[in-house]
C-alpha atoms as a PDB file:
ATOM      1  CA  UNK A   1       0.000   0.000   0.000  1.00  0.00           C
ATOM      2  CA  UNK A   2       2.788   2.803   1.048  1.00  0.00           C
ATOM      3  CA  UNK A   3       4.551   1.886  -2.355  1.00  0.00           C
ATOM      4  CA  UNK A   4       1.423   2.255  -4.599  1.00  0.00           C
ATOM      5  CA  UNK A   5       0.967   5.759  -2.448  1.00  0.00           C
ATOM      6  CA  UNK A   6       4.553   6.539  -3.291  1.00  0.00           C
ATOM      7  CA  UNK A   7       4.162   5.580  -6.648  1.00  0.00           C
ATOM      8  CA  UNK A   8       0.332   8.093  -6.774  1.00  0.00           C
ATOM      9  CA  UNK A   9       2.227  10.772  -5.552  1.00  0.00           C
ATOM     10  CA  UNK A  10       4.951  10.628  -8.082  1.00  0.00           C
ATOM     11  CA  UNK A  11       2.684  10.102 -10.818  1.00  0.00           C
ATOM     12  CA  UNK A  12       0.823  13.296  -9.516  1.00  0.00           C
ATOM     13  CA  UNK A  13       3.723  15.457  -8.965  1.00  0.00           C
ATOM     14  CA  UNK A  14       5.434  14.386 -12.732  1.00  0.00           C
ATOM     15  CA  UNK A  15       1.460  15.523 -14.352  1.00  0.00           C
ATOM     16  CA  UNK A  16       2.348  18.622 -12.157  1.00  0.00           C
ATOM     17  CA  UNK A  17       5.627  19.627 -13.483  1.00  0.00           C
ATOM     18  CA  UNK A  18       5.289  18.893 -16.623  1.00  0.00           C
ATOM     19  CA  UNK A  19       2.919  21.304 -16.713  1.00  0.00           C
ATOM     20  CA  UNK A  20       5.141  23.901 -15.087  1.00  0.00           C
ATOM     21  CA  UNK A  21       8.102  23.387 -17.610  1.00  0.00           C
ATOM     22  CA  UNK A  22       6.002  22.836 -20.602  1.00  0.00           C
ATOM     23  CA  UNK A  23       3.725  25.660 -20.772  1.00  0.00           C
ATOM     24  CA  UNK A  24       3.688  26.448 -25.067  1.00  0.00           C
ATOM     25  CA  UNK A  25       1.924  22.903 -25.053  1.00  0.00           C
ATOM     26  CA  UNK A  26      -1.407  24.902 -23.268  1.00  0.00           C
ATOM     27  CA  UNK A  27      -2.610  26.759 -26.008  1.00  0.00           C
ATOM     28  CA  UNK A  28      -0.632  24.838 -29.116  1.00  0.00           C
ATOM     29  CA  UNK A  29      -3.233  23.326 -31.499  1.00  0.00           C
ATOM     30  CA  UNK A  30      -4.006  19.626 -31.703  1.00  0.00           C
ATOM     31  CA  UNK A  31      -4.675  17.620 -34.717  1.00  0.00           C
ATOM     32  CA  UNK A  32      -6.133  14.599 -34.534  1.00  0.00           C
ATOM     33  CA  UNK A  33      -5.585  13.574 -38.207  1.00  0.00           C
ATOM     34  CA  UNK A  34      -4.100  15.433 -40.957  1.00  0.00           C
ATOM     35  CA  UNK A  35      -7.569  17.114 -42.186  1.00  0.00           C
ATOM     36  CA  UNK A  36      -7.630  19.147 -39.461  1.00  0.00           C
ATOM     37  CA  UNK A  37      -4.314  21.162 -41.116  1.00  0.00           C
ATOM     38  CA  UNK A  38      -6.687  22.714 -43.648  1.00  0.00           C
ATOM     39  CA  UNK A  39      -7.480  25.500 -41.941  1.00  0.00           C
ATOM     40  CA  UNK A  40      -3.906  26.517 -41.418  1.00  0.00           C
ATOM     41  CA  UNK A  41      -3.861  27.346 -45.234  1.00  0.00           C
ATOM     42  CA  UNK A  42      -5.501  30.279 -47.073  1.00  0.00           C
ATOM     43  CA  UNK A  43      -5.664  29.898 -50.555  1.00  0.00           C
ATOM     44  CA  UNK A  44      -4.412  27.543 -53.325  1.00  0.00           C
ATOM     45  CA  UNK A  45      -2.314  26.012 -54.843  1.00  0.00           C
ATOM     46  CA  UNK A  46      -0.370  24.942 -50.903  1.00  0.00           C
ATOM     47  CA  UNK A  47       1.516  22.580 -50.453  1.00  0.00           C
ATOM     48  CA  UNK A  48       2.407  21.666 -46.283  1.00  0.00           C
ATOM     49  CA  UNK A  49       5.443  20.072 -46.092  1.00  0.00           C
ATOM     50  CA  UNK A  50       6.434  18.186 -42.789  1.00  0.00           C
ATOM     51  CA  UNK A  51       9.096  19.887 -41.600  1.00  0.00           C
ATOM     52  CA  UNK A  52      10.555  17.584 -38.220  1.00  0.00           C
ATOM     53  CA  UNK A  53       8.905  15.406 -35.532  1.00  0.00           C
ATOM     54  CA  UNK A  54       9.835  16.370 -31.949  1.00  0.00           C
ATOM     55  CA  UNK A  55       8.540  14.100 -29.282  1.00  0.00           C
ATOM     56  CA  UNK A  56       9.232  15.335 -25.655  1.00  0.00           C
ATOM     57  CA  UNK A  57       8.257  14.211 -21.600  1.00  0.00           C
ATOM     58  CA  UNK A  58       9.327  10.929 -19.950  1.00  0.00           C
ATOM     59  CA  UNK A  59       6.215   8.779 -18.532  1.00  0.00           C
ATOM     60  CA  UNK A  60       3.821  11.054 -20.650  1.00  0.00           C
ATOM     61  CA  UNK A  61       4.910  11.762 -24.407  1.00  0.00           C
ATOM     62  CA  UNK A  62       3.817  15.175 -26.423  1.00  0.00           C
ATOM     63  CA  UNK A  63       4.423  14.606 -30.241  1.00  0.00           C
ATOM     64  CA  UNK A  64       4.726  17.745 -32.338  1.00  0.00           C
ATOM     65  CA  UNK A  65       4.804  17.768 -36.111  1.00  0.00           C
ATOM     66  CA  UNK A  66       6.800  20.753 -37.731  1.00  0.00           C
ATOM     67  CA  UNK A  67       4.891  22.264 -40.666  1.00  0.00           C
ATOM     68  CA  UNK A  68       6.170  24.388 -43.392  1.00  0.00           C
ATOM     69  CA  UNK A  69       2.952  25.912 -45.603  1.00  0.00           C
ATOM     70  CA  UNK A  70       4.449  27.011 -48.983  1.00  0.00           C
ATOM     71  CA  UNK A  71       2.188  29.069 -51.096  1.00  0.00           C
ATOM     72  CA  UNK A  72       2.757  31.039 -54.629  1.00  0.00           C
ATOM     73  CA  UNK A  73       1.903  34.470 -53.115  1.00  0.00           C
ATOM     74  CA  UNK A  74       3.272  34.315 -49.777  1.00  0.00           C
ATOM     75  CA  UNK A  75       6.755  33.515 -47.515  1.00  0.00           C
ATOM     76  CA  UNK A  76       6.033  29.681 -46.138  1.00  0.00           C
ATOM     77  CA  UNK A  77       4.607  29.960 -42.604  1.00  0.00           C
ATOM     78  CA  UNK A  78       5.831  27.538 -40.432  1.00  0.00           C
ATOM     79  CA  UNK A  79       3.331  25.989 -37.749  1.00  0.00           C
ATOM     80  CA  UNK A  80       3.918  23.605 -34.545  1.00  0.00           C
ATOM     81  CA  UNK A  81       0.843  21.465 -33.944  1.00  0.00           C
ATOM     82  CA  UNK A  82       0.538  18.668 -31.525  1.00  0.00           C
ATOM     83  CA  UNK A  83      -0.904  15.559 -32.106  1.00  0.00           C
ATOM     84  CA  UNK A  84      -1.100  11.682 -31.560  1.00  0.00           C
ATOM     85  CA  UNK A  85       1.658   9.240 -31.416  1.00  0.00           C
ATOM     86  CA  UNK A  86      -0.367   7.061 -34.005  1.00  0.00           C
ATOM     87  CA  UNK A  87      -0.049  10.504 -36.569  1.00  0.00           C
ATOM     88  CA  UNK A  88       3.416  10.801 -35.453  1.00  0.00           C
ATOM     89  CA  UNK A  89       4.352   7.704 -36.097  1.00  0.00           C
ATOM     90  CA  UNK A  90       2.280   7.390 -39.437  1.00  0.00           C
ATOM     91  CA  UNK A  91       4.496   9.943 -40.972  1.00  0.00           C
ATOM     92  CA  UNK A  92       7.577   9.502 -39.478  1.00  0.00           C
ATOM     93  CA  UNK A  93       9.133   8.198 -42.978  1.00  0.00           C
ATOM     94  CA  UNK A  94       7.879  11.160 -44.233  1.00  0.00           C
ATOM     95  CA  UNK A  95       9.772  13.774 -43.324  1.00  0.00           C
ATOM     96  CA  UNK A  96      10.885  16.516 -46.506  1.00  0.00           C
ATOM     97  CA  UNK A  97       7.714  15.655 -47.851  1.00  0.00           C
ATOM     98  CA  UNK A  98       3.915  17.227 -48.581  1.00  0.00           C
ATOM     99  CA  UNK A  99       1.675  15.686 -46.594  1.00  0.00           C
ATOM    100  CA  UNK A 100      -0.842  17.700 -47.178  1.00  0.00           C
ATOM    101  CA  UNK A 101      -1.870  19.691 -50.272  1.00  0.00           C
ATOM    102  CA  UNK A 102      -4.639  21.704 -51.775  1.00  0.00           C
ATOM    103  CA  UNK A 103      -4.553  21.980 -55.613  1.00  0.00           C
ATOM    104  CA  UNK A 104      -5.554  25.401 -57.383  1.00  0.00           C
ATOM    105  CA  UNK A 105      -9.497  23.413 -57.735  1.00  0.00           C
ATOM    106  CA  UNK A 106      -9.824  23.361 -53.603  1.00  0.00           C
ATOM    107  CA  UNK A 107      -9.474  19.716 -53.809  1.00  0.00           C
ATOM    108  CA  UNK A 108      -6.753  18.288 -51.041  1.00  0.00           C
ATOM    109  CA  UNK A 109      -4.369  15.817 -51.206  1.00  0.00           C
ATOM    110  CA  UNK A 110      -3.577  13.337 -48.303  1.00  0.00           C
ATOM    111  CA  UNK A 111      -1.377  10.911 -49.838  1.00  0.00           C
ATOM    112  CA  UNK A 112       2.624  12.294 -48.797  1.00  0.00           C
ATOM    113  CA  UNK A 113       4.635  13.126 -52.188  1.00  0.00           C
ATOM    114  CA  UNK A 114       7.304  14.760 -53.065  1.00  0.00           C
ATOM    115  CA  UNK A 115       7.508  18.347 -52.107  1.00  0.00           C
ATOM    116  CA  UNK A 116       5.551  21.186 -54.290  1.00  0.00           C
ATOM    117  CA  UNK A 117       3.804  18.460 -56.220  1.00  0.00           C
ATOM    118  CA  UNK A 118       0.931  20.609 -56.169  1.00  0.00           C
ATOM    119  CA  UNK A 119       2.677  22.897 -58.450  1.00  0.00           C
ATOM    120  CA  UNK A 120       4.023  20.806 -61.008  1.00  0.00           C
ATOM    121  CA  UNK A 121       2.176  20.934 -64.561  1.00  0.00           C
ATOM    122  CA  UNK A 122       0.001  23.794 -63.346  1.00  0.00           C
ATOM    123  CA  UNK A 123       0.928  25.913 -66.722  1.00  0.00           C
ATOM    124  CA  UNK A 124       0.336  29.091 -64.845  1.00  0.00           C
ATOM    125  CA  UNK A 125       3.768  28.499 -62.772  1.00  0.00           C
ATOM    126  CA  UNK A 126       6.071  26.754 -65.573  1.00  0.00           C
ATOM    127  CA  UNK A 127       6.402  24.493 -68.705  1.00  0.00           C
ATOM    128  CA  UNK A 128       7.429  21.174 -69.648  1.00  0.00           C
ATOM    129  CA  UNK A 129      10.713  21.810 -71.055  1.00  0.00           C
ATOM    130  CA  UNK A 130      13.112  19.203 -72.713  1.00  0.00           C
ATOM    131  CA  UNK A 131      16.397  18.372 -71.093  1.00  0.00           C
ATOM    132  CA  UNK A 132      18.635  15.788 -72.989  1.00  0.00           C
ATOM    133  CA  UNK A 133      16.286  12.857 -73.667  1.00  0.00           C
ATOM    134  CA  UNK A 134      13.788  13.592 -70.914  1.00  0.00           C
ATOM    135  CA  UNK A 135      10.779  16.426 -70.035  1.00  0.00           C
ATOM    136  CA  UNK A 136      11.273  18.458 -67.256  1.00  0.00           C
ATOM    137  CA  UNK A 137       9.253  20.941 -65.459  1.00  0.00           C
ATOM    138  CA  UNK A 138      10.691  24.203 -65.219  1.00  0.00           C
ATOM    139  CA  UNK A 139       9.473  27.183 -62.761  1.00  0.00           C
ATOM    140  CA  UNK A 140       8.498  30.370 -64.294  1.00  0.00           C
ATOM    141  CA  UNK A 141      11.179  33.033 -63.708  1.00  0.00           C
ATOM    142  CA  UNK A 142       8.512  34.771 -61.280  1.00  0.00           C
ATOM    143  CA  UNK A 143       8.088  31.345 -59.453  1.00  0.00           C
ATOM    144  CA  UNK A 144      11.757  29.988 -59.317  1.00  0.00           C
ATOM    145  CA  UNK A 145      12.118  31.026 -55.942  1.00  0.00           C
ATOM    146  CA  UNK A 146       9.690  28.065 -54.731  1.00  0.00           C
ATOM    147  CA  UNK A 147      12.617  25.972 -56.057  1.00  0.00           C
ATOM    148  CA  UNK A 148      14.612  27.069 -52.825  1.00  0.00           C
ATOM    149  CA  UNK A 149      11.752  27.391 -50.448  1.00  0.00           C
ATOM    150  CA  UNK A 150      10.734  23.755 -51.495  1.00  0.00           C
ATOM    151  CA  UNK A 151      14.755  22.548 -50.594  1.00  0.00           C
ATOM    152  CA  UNK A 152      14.927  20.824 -54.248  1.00  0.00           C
ATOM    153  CA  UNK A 153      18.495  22.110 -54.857  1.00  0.00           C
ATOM    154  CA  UNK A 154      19.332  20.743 -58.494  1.00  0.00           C
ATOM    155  CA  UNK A 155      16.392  18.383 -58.615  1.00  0.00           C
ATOM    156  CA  UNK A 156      13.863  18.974 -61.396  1.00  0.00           C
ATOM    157  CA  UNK A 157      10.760  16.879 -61.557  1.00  0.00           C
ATOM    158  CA  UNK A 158      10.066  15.117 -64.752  1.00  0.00           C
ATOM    159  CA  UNK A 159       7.186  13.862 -66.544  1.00  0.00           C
ATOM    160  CA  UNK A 160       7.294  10.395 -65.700  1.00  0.00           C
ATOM    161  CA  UNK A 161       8.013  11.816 -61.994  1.00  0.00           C
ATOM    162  CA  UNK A 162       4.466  13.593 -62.274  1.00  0.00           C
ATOM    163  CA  UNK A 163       2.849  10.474 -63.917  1.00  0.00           C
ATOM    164  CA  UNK A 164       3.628   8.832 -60.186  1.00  0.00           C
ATOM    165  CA  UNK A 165       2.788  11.380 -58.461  1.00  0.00           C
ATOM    166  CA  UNK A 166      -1.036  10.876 -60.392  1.00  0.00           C
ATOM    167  CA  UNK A 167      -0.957   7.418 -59.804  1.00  0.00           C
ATOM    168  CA  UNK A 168       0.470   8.042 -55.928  1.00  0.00           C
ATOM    169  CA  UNK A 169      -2.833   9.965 -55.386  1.00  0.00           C
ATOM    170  CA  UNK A 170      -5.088   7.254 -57.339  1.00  0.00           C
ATOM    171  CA  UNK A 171      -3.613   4.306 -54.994  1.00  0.00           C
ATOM    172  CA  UNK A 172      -2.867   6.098 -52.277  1.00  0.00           C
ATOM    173  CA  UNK A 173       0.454   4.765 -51.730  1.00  0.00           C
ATOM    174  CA  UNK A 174       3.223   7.806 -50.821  1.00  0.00           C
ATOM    175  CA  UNK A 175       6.041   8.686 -53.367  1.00  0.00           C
ATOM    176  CA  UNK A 176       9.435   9.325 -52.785  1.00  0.00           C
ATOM    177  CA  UNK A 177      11.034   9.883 -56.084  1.00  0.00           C
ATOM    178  CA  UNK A 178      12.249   7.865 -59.071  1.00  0.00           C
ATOM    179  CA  UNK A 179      15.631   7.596 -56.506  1.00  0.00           C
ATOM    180  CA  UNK A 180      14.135   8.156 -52.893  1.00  0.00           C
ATOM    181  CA  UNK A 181      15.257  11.541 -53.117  1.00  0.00           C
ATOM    182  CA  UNK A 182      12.544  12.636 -50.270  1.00  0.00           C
ATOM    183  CA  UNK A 183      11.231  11.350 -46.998  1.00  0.00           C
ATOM    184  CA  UNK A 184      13.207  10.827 -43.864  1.00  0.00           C
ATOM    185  CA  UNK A 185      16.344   8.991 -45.429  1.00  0.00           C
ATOM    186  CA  UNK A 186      16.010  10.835 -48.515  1.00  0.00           C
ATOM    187  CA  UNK A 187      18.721  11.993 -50.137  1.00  0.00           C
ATOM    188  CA  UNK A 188      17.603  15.501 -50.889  1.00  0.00           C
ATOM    189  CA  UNK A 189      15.578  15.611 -47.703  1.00  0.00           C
ATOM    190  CA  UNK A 190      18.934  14.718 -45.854  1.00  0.00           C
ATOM    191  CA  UNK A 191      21.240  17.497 -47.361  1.00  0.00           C
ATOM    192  CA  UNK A 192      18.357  19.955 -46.602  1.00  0.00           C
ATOM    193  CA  UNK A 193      17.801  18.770 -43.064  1.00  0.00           C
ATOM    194  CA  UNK A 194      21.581  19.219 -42.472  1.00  0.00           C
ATOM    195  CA  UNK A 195      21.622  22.745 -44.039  1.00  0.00           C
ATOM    196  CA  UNK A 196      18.717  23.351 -41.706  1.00  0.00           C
ATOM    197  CA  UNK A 197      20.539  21.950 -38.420  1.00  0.00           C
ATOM    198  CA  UNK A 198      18.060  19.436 -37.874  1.00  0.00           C
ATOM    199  CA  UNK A 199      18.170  15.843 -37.430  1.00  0.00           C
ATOM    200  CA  UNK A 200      16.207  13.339 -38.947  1.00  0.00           C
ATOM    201  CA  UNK A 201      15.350  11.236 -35.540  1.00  0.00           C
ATOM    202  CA  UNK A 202      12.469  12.635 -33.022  1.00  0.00           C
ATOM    203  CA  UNK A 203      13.856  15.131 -30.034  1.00  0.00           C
ATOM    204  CA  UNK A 204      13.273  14.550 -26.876  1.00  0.00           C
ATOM    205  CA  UNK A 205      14.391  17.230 -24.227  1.00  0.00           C
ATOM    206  CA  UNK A 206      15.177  15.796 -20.740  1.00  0.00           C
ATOM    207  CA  UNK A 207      13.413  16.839 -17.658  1.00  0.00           C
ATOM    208  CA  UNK A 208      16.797  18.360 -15.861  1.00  0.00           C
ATOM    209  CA  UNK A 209      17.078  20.282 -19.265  1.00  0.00           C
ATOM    210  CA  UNK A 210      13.716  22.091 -19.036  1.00  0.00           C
ATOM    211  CA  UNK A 211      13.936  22.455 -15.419  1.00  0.00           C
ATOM    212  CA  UNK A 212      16.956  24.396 -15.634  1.00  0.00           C
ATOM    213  CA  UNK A 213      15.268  26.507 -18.284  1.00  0.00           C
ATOM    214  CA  UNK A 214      11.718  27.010 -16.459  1.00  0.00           C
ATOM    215  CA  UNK A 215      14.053  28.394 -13.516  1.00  0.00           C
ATOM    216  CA  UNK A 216      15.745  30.807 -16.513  1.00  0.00           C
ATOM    217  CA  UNK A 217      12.880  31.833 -17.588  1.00  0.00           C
ATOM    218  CA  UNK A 218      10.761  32.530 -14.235  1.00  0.00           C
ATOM    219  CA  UNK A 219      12.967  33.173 -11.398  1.00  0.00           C
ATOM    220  CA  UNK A 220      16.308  35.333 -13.989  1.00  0.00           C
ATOM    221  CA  UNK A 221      17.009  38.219 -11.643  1.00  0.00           C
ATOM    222  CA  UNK A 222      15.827  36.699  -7.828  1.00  0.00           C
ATOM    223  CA  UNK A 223      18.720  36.402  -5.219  1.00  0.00           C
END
C-alpha cells in the first residue's frame, strides 16, 4: 500500500511539473488527423510540407509535427501542432515531404509526395521543357524562388516523376522519387535537413534540461 501511495504521488507530482516546464503545449493546437491542417492554409495552390517530428516528456509523451505551408503568393509559414503518437508515427518516414496539399481546384491531397507536387504541370507556374532525352518541369522566372523554399536544390521533376505522383494519389500509396530523393532517409531531404541543423530522428528534451530553463525563464534576476 505505502509503495502504490509513493508511486500516486509521483505520478501526480510528474502531471504537475510537466505542466510547469512545458507551458507552449497549453494553447498549441491539436490535430487529430491530418484534415484538421486545412485550416492553417488560405488559398491555393499549398503545399504543407512536414518539416521535423519532436517528441518530448518521460512517462507522458507530447508529439509535435513541424509544418512548413508554402504558397505562390506568400513567404512559407511555419506551424507547430501537436498531435497523436499514431499521426506521429504514421508519418515519421515522411519527413521533406507534402503531406498535405490543396490543388488550385480546392481539392486536397492526403497521400505524402514529393515536395511542391501541387505545383508541377500547373501551366500558370512553368512548362514542360526538354532536357537531354527527358521532359522536365521548369518554374516560371517569377516562381523559381519556390525551387529554394521547397529545398529541391538541383532536382527537377520530370514527366514520368508527375505520372507517379497521379498514380500516388489514385492508390494512395506515398512517393518518394524515381531515386528516394525525399522522406526521412532521402537523399535531398537529408542534405536539406543538415543545411537546416536538424536531425532526422524525433527530439526529446530531458526533464533536468527544461527544469533548468523554467528556472531561466521565471525566477532570472531573484537572489
Amino acid at each position: 500500500m505505502e509503495k502504490l501511495a509513493l508511486y500516486t504521488i509521483f505520478i501526480l507530482s510528474y502531471v504537475f511539473f510537466e505542466k510547469q516546464f512545458f507551458p507552449e503545449d497549453y494553447g498549441t493546437l491539436y490535430i487529430k488527423n491530418l484534415q484538421e491542417v486545412s485550416p492553417l492554409i488560405e488559398g491555393e495552390p499549398a503545399s504543407v510540407v512536414l518539416v521535423n517530428i519532436h517528441r518530448k516528456g518521460l512517462l507522458f509523451k507530447t508529439y509535435y509535427l513541424r509544418l512548413r505551408v508554402i504558397t505562390t503568393n506568400s513567404s512559407p509559414i511555419d506551424y507547430i501542432v501537436r498531435t497523436s503518437r499514431r499521426v506521429a508515427e504514421q508519418n515519421n518516414k515522411y519527413i521533406g515531404m507534402s503531406i498535405y496539399q490543396r490543388l488550385s481546384t480546392g481539392e486536397s491531397k492526403f497521400t505524402p509526395s514529393i515536395p511542391g507536387s501541387v505545383f508541377i504541370a500547373n501551366d500558370s507556374l512553368g512548362k514542360w521543357v526538354k532536357d537531354n532525352d527527358q521532359v522536365v518541369w521548369d518554374f516560371y522566372k517569377a516562381y523559381e524562388f519556390l525551387t529554394d523554399e521547397l529545398q529541391w536544390g538541383a532536382f527537377q521533376p520530370t514527366l514520368q516523376d508527375y505520372t507517379e505522383i497521379q498514380n500516388s494519389y489514385k492508390n494512395y500509396k506515398p512517393y518518394h522519387g524515381a531515386n528516394h530523393e525525399f522522406g526521412t532517409s532521402g537523399s535531398i531531404t537529408q542534405k536539406s535537413m543538415q543545411y537546416l541543423g536538424l536531425g532526422s530522428q524525433s527530439i526529446r528534451r530531458g526533464l533536468i534540461e527544461n527544469f533548468k530553463n523554467y528556472l531561466q525563464v521565471n525566477y532570472k534576476g531573484e537572489s
